[in-house]
Structures are given as structure tokens and as C-alpha cells.
C-alpha atoms as a PDB file:
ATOM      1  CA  UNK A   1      -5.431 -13.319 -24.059  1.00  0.00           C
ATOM      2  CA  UNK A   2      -2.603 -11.613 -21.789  1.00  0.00           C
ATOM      3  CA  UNK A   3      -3.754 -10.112 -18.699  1.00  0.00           C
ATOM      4  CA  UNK A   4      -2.070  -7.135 -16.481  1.00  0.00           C
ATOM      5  CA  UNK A   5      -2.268  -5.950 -12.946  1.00  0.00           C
ATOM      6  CA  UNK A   6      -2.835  -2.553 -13.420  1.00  0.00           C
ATOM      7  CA  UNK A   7      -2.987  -1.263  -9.830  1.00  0.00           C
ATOM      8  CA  UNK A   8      -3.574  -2.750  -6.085  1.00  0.00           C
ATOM      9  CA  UNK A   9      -4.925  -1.054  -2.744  1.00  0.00           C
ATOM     10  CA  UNK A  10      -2.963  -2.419   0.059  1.00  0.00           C
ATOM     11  CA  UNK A  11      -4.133  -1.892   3.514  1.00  0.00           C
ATOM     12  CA  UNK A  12      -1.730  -2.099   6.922  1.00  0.00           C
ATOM     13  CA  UNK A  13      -2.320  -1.509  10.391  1.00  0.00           C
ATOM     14  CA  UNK A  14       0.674   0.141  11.577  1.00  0.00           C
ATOM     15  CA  UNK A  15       1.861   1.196  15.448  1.00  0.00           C
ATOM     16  CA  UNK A  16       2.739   4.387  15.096  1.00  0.00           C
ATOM     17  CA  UNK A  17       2.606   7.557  13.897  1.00  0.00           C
ATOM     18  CA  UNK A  18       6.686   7.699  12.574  1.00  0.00           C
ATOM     19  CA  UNK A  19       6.262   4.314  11.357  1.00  0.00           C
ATOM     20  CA  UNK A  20       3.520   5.195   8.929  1.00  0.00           C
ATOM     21  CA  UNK A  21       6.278   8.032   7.537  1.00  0.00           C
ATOM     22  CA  UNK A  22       8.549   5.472   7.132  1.00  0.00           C
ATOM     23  CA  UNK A  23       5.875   2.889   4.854  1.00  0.00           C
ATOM     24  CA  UNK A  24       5.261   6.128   2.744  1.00  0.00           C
ATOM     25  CA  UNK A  25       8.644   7.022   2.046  1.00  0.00           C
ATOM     26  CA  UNK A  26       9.891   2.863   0.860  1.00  0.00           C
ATOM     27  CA  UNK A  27       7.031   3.137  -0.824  1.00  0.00           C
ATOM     28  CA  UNK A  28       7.946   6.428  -2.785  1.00  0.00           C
ATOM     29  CA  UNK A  29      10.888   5.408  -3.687  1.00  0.00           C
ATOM     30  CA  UNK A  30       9.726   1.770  -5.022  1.00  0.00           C
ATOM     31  CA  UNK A  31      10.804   1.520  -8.544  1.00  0.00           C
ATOM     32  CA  UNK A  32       8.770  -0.985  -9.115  1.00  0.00           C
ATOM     33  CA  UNK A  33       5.285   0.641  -9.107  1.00  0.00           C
ATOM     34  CA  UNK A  34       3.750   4.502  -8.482  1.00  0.00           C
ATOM     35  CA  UNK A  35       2.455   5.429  -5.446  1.00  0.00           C
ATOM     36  CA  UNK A  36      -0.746   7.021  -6.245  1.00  0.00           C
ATOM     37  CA  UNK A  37      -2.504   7.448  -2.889  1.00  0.00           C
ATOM     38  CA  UNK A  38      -1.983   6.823   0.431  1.00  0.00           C
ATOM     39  CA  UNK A  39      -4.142   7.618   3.207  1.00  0.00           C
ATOM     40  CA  UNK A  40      -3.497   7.321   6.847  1.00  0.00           C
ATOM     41  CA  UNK A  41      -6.065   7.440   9.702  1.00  0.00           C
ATOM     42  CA  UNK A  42      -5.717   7.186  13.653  1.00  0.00           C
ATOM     43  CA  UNK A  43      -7.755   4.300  15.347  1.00  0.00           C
ATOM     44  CA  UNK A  44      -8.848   4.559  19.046  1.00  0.00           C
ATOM     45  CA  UNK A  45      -9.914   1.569  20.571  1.00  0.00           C
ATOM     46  CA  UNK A  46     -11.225   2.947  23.911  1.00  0.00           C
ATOM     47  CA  UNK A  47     -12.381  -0.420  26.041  1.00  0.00           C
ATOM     48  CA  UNK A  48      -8.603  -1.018  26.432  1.00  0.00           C
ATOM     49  CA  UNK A  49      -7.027   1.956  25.473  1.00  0.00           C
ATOM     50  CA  UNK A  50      -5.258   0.910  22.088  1.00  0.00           C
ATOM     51  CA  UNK A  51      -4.119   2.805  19.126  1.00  0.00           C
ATOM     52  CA  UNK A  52      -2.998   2.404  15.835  1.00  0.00           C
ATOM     53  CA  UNK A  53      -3.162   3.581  12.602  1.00  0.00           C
ATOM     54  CA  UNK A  54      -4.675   2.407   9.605  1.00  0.00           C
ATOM     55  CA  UNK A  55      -2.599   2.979   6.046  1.00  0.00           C
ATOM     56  CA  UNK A  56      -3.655   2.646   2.696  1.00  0.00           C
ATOM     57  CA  UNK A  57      -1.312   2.600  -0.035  1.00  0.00           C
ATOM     58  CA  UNK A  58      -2.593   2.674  -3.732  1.00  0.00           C
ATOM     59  CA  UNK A  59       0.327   1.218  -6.539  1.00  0.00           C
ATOM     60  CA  UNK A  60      -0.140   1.702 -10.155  1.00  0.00           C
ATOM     61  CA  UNK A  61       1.789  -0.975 -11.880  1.00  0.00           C
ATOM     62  CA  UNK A  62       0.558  -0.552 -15.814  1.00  0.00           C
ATOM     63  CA  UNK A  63      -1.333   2.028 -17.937  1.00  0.00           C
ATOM     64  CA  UNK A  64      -4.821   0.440 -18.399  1.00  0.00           C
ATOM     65  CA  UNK A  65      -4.982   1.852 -21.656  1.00  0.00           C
ATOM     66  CA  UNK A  66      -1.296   0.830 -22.487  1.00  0.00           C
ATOM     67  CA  UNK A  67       0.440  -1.801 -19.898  1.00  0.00           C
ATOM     68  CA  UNK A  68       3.752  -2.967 -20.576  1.00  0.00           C
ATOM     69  CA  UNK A  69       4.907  -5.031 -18.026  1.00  0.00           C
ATOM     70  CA  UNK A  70       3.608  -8.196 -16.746  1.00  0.00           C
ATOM     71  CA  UNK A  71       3.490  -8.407 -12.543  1.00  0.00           C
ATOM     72  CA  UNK A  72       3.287 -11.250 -10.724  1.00  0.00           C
ATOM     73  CA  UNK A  73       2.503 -10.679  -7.246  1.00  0.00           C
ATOM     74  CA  UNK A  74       3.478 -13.670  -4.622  1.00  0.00           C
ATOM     75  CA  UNK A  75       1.888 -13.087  -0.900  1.00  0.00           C
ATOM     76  CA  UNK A  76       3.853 -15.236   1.738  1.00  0.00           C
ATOM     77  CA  UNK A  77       1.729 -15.077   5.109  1.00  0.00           C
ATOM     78  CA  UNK A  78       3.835 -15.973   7.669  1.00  0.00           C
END
């Protein structure tokens, strides 16, 4: 039995507004997957002040009905 990633929801907090842009666009123009959503939203944290932004990026790696690749995904927390 194979098994395929077929898509992944990655979440970031980012600082900025511009830097959020920036994410989008890398992520665009990743060969390596499809950007199929990404959603951005503006966090206020009032007791101190603080905000950031929340971003959401959705990658398709495979058709579910037809994958073709096999992705192996390696998270390095630092």
C-alpha cells in the first residue's frame, strides 16, 4: 500500500503586513506544490498593544484521485 500527501494547511504568525505579501508571493511561485488558499487576518492584542497577523497557506501536492509524486515532508524546529 503506497500512501501520498495530497495537501497541507500551514499556519504562520507573521509581523507585518508587507511581510505576509512577501510569504504569498515564495509561495506562488513554489514549484513544488499549488497554492490553493491563503488567508490572512490582523490580530490585536490590546493588554499590551501587540499586532500581528495570522497566515494560512493551503498546498496541494497530488491529485487525490490521481497522485503522482511521493512527498516527504521533514520539519526542523529550531
Amino acid at each position: 500500500m503506497s500512501k501520498y500527501l495530497v495537501s497541507t494547511v500551514e499556519t504562520y504568525r507573521v509581523d507585518t503586513e508587507a511581510e505576509v505579501t512577501r510569504v504569498i508571493e515564495e509561495a506562488k511561485h513554489d514549484g513544488s506544490y499549488e497554492l490553493a488558499q491563503y488567508i490572512s487576518k490582523r490580530k490585536d492584542i490590546k493588554k499590551n498593544d501587540e499586532t500581528y497577523w495570522e497566515l494560512s497557506l493551503k498546498k496541494i501536492f497530488n491529485d487525490i484521485k490521481d497522485p503522482i509524486s511521493i512527498v516527504e515532508i521533514d520539519y526542523e524546529v529550531n
